[in-house]
Protein backbone atom coordinates (compact mmCIF):
# COMPACT_ATOMS: atom_id res chain seq x y z
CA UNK A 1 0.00 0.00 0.00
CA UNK A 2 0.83 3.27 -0.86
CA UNK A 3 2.26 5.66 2.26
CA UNK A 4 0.50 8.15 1.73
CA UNK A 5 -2.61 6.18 1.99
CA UNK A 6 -3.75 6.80 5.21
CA UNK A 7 -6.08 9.30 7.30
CA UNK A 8 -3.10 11.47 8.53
CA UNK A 9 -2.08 12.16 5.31
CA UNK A 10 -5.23 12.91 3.69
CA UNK A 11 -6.51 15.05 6.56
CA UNK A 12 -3.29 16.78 6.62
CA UNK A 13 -4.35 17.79 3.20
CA UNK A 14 -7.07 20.13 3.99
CA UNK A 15 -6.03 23.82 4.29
CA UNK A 16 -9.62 25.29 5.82
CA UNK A 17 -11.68 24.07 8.70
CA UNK A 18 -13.55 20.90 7.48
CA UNK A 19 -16.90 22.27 9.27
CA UNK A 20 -16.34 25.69 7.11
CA UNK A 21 -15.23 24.34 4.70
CA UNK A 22 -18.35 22.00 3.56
CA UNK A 23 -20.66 24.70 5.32
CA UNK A 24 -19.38 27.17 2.27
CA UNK A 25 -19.75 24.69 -0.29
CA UNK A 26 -23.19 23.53 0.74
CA UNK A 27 -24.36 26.92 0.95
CA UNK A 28 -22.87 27.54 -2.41
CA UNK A 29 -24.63 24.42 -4.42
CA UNK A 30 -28.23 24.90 -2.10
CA UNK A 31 -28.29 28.54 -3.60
CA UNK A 32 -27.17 27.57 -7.18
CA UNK A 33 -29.35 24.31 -7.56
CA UNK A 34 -32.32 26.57 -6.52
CA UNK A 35 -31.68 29.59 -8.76
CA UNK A 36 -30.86 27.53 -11.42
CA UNK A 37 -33.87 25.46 -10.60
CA UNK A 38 -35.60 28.60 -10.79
CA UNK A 39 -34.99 29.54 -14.06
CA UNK A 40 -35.11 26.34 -15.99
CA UNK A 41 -37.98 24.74 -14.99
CA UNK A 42 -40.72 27.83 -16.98
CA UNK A 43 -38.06 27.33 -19.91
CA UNK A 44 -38.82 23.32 -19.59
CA UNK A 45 -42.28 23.58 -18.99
CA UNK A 46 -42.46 25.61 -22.31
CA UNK A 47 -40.61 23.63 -24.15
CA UNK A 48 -42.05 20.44 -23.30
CA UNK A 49 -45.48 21.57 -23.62
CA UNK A 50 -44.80 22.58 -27.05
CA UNK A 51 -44.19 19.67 -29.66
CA UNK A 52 -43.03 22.37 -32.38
CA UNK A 53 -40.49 23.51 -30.66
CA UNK A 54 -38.94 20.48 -29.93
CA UNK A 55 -38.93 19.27 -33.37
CA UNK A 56 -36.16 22.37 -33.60
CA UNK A 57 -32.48 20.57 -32.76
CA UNK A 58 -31.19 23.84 -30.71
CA UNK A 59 -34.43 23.49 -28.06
CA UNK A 60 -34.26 19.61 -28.06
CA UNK A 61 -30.41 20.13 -27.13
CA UNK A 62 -31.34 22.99 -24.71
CA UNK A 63 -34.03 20.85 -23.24
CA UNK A 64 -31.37 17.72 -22.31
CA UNK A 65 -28.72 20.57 -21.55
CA UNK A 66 -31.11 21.69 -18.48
CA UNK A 67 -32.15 18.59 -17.23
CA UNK A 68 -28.59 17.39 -17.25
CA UNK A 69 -27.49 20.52 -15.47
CA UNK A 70 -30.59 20.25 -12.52
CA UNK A 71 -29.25 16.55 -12.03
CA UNK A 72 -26.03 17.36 -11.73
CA UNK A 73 -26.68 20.06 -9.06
CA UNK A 74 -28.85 18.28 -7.55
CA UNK A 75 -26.21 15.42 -7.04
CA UNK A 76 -23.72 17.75 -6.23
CA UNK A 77 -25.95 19.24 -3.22
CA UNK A 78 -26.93 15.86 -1.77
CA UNK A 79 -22.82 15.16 -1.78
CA UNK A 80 -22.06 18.44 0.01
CA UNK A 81 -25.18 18.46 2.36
CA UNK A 82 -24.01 14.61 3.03
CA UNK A 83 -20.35 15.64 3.70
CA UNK A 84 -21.93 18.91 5.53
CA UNK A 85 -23.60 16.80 8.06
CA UNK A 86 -21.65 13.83 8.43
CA UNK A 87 -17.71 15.83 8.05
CA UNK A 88 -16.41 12.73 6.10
CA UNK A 89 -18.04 10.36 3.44
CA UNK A 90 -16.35 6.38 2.33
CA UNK A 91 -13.90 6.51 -0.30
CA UNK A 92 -16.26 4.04 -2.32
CA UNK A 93 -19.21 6.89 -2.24
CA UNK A 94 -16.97 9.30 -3.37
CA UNK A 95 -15.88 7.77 -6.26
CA UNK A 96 -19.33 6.86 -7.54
CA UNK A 97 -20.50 10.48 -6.18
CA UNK A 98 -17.79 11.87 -8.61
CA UNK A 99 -18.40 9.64 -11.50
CA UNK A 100 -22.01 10.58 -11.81
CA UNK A 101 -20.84 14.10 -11.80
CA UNK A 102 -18.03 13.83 -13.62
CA UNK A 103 -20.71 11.57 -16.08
CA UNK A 104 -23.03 14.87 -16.36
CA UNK A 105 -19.88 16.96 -17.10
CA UNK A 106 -19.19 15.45 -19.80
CA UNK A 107 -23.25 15.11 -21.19
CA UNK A 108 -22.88 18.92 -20.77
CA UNK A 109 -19.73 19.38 -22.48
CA UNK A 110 -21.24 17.32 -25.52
CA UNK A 111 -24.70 18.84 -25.19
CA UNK A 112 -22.93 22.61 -25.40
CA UNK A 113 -20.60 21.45 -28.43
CA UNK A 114 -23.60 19.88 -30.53
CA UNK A 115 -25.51 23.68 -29.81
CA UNK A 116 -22.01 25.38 -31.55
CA UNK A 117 -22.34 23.37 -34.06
CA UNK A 118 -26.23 23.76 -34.86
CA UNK A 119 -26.06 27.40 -34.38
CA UNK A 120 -23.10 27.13 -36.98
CA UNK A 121 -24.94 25.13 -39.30
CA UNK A 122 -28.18 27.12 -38.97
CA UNK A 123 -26.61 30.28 -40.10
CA UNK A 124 -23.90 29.16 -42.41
CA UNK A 125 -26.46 26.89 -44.73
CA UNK A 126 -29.65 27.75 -43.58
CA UNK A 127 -31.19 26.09 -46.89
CA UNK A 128 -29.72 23.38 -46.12
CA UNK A 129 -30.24 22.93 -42.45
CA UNK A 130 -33.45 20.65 -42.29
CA UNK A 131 -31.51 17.79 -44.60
CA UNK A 132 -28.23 18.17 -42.25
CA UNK A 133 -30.62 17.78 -39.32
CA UNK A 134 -33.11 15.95 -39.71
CA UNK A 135 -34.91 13.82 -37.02
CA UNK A 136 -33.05 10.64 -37.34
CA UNK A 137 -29.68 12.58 -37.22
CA UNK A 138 -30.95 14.82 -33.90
CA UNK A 139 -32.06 11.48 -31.71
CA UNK A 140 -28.77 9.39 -32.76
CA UNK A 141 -26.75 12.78 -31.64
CA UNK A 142 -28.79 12.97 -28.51
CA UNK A 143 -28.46 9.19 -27.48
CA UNK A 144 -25.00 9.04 -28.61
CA UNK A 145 -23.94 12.01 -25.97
CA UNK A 146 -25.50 10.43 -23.30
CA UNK A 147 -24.38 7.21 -24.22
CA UNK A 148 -20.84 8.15 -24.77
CA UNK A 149 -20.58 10.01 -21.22
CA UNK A 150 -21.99 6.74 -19.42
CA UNK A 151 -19.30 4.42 -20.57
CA UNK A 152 -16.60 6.56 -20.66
CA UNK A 153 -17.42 7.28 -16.46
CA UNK A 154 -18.52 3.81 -15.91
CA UNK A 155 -14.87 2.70 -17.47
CA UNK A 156 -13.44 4.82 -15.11
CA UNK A 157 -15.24 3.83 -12.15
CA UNK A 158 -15.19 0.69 -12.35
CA UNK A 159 -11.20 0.68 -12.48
CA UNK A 160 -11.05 2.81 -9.20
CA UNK A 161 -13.81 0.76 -7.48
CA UNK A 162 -11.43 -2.57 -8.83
CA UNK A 163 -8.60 -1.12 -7.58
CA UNK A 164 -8.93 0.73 -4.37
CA UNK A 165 -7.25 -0.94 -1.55
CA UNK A 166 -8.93 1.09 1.75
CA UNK A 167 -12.62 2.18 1.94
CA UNK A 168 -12.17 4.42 5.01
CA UNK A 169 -13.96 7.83 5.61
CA UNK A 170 -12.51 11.18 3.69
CA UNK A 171 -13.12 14.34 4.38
CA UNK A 172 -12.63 15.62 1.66
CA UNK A 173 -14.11 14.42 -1.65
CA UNK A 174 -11.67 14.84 -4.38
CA UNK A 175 -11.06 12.52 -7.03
CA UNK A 176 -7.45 13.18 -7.06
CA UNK A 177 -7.05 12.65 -3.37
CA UNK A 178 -7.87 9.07 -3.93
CA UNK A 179 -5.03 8.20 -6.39
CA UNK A 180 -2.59 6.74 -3.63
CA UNK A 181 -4.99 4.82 -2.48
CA UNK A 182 -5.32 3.01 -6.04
CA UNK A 183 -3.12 -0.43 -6.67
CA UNK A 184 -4.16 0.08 -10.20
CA UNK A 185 -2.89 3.80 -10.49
CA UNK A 186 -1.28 3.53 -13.75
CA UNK A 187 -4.07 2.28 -15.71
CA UNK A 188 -6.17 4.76 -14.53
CA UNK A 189 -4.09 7.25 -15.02
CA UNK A 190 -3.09 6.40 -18.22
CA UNK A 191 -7.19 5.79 -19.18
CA UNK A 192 -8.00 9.39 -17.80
CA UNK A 193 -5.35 10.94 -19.02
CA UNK A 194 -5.68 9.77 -22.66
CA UNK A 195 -9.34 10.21 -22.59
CA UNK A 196 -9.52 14.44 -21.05
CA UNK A 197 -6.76 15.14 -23.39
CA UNK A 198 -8.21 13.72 -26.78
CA UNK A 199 -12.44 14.92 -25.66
CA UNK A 200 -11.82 17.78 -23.96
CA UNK A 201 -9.54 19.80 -27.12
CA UNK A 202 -11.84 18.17 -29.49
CA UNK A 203 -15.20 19.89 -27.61
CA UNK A 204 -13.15 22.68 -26.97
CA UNK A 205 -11.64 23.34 -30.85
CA UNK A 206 -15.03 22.71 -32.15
CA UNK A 207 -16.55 25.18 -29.74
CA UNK A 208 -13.86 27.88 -30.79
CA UNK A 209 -14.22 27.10 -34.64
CA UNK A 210 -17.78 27.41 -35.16
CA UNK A 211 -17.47 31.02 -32.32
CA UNK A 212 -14.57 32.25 -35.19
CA UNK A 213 -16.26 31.32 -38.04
CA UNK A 214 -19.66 33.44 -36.89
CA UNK A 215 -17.72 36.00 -35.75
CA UNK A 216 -16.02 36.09 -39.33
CA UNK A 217 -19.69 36.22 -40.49
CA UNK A 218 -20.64 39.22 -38.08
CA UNK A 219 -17.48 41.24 -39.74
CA UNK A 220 -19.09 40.29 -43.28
CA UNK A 221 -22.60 41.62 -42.40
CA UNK A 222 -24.24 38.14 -42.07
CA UNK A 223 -24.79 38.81 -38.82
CA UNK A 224 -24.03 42.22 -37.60
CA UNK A 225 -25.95 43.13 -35.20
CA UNK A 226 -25.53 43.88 -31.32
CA UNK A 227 -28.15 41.38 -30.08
CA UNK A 228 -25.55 39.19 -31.80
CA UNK A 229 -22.99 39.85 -30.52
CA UNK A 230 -23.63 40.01 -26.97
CA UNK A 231 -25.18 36.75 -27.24
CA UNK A 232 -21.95 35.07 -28.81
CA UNK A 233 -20.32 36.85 -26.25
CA UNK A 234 -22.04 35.20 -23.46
CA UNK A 235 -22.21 32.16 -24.24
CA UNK A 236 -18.29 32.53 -24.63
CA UNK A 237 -17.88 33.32 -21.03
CA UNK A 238 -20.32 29.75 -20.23
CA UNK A 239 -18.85 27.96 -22.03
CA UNK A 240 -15.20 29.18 -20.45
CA UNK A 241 -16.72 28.90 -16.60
CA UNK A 242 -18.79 25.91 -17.39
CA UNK A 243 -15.72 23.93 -18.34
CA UNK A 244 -13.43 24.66 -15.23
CA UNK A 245 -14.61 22.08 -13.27
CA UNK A 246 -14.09 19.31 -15.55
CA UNK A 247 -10.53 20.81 -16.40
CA UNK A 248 -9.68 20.97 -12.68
CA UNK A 249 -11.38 17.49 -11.59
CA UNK A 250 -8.92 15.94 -14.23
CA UNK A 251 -5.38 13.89 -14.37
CA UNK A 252 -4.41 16.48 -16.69
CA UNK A 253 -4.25 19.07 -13.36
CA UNK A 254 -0.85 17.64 -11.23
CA UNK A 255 -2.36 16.37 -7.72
CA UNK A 256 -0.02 18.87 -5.37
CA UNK A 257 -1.94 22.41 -6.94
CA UNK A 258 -5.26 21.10 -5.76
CA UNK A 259 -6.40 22.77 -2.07
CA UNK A 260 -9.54 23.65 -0.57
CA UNK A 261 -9.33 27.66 -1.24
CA UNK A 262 -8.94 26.11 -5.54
CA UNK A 263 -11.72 23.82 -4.38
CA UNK A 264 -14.70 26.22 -3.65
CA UNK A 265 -13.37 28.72 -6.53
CA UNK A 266 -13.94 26.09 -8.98
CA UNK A 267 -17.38 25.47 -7.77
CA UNK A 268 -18.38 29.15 -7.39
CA UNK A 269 -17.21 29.48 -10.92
CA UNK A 270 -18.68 26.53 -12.27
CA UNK A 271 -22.08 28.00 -10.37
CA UNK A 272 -21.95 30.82 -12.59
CA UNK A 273 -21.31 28.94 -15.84
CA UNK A 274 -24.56 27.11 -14.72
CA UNK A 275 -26.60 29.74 -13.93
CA UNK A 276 -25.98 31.24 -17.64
CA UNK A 277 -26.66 28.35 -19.97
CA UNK A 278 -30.96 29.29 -19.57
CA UNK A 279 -30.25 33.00 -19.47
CA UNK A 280 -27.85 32.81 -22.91
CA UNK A 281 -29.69 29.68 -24.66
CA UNK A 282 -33.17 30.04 -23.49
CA UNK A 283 -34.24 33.79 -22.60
CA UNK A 284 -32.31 35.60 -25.18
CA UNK A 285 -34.22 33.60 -27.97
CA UNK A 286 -37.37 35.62 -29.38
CA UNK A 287 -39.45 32.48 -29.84
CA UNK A 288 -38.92 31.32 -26.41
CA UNK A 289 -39.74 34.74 -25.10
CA UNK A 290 -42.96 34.35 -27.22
CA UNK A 291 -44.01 31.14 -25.70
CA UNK A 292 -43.41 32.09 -22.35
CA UNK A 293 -45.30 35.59 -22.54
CA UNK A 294 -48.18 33.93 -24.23
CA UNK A 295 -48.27 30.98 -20.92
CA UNK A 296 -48.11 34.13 -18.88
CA UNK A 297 -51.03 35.40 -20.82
CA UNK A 298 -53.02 32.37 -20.67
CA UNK A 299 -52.56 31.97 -17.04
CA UNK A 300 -53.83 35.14 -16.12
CA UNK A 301 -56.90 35.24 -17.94
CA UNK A 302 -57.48 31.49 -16.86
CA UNK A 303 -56.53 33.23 -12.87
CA UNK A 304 -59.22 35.92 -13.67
CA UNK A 305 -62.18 33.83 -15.14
């Protein structure tokens, strides 16, 4: 067994009271799941309620992006309201606690790739958008992202759950923690490793391509317009915050530059990245803001009767 797998060590690893500590982080994730909760459920309920719309890839994609991002919080509470109340949590639930996360990371990632590329498509070949997207293409895109993120975490768990040699209680919950306490280090390492640094450029590069290549089309005229820009601009800025936790949480980060201080950062950052996917995707579009003024509408004349 590794030396440095053992309680002293670990603990000795934790910069900031642990009762602070998970007290800050709990408050953090209760008031981001419930804002967030806040403002995607009217965009759901529209969305859902209205088969046209999600015959349109961008709101079927939106629609997955939110529920993936409520489920995520929502696991990510329960883990910090667990740790809150308990100070310390088994090694074995914190590596399936961090694979499901790490598991709607990724569906998120994917989810916000697939919307750069339909926006891309939509305005580049606009005549030809419905036979590049067409039904069959939009539920094998859909299934495949959620697919793809299952395996790829299951893989991963199941290797650390295989492998781990102690099971006692951590108080902190940190994948990266764990790795001394791993016989199989290497090959999960090595699987990690290979796997954040061949997805995570990919998402990223297509992300960036298709932001250039409409902002090449705003300096041409095709879309020059301020509404346009701001909105490229923000979802810019999610997609940089939304991807710092999955950039952090990974083997690409070296184990020493992790600490509690980086810790709550990450997830204060990642909060905000959340917070803006319905305000940039859902909001800012005109139909949506149709739909939901019309529900409005209908429910207070159906209040009034």
């Amino acid at each position: 067994m590794d030396p440095h797998c053992n309680v002293t060590t670990l603990k000795a690893q934790a910069q900031i009271n642990s009762s602070v500590y998970h007290l800050v982080k709990m408050v953090c994730m209760c008031v981001s799941c419930i804002l967030n909760t806040t403002l995607s459920v009217p965009l759901l309920l529209v969305i859902m309620r209205s088969p046209s719309l999600l015959r349109h890839t961008r709101f079927l994609l939106l629609t997955h992006l939110l529920l993936c991002d409520n489920l995520q919080q929502l696991l990510w509470t329960i883990k910090a309201v667990l740790l809150r109340s308990r100070e310390s949590i088994p090694a074995t639930q914190c590596l399936i606690f961090c694979s499901a996360i790490q598991a709607f990371s990724l569906v998120g990632l994917f989810l916000s790739t697939a919307l750069a590329v339909d926006r891309f498509i939509a305005v580049r070949w606009p005549l030809r958008y419905e036979f590049l997207m067409c039904p069959q293409k939009k539920r094998a895109t859909v299934a495949a992202i959620w697919t793809l993120s299952v395996v790829l975490s299951s893989v991963a768990l199941c290797i650390s759950l295989n492998t781990i040699q102690v099971n006692f209680p951590l108080s902190r919950c940190r994948p990266l923690i764990l790795t001394p306490c791993l016989s199989g280090t290497s090959a999960l390492l090595l699987y990690c490793t290979v796997a954040t640094a061949v997805l995570l450029p990919l998402c990223y590069l297509t992300i960036l391509g298709c932001f250039c290549l409409l902002s090449c089309n705003m300096h041409t005229g095709l879309l020059c317009t301020k509404r346009a820009c701001v909105t490229l601009t923000l979802q810019a800025a999610q997609t940089i915050l939304f991807s710092v936790p999955l950039v952090m949480d990974s083997y690409l980060i070296p184990g020493y530059l992790h600490s509690d201080v980086l810790d709550i950062a990450t997830i204060i950052t990642y909060n905000l990245g959340i917070s803006l996917i319905p305000l940039v995707y859902g909001y800012r579009s005109r139909e949506l803001q149709q739909r939901i003024r019309q529900a409005a509408h209908r429910n207070n004349v159906n209040i009034q009767s």
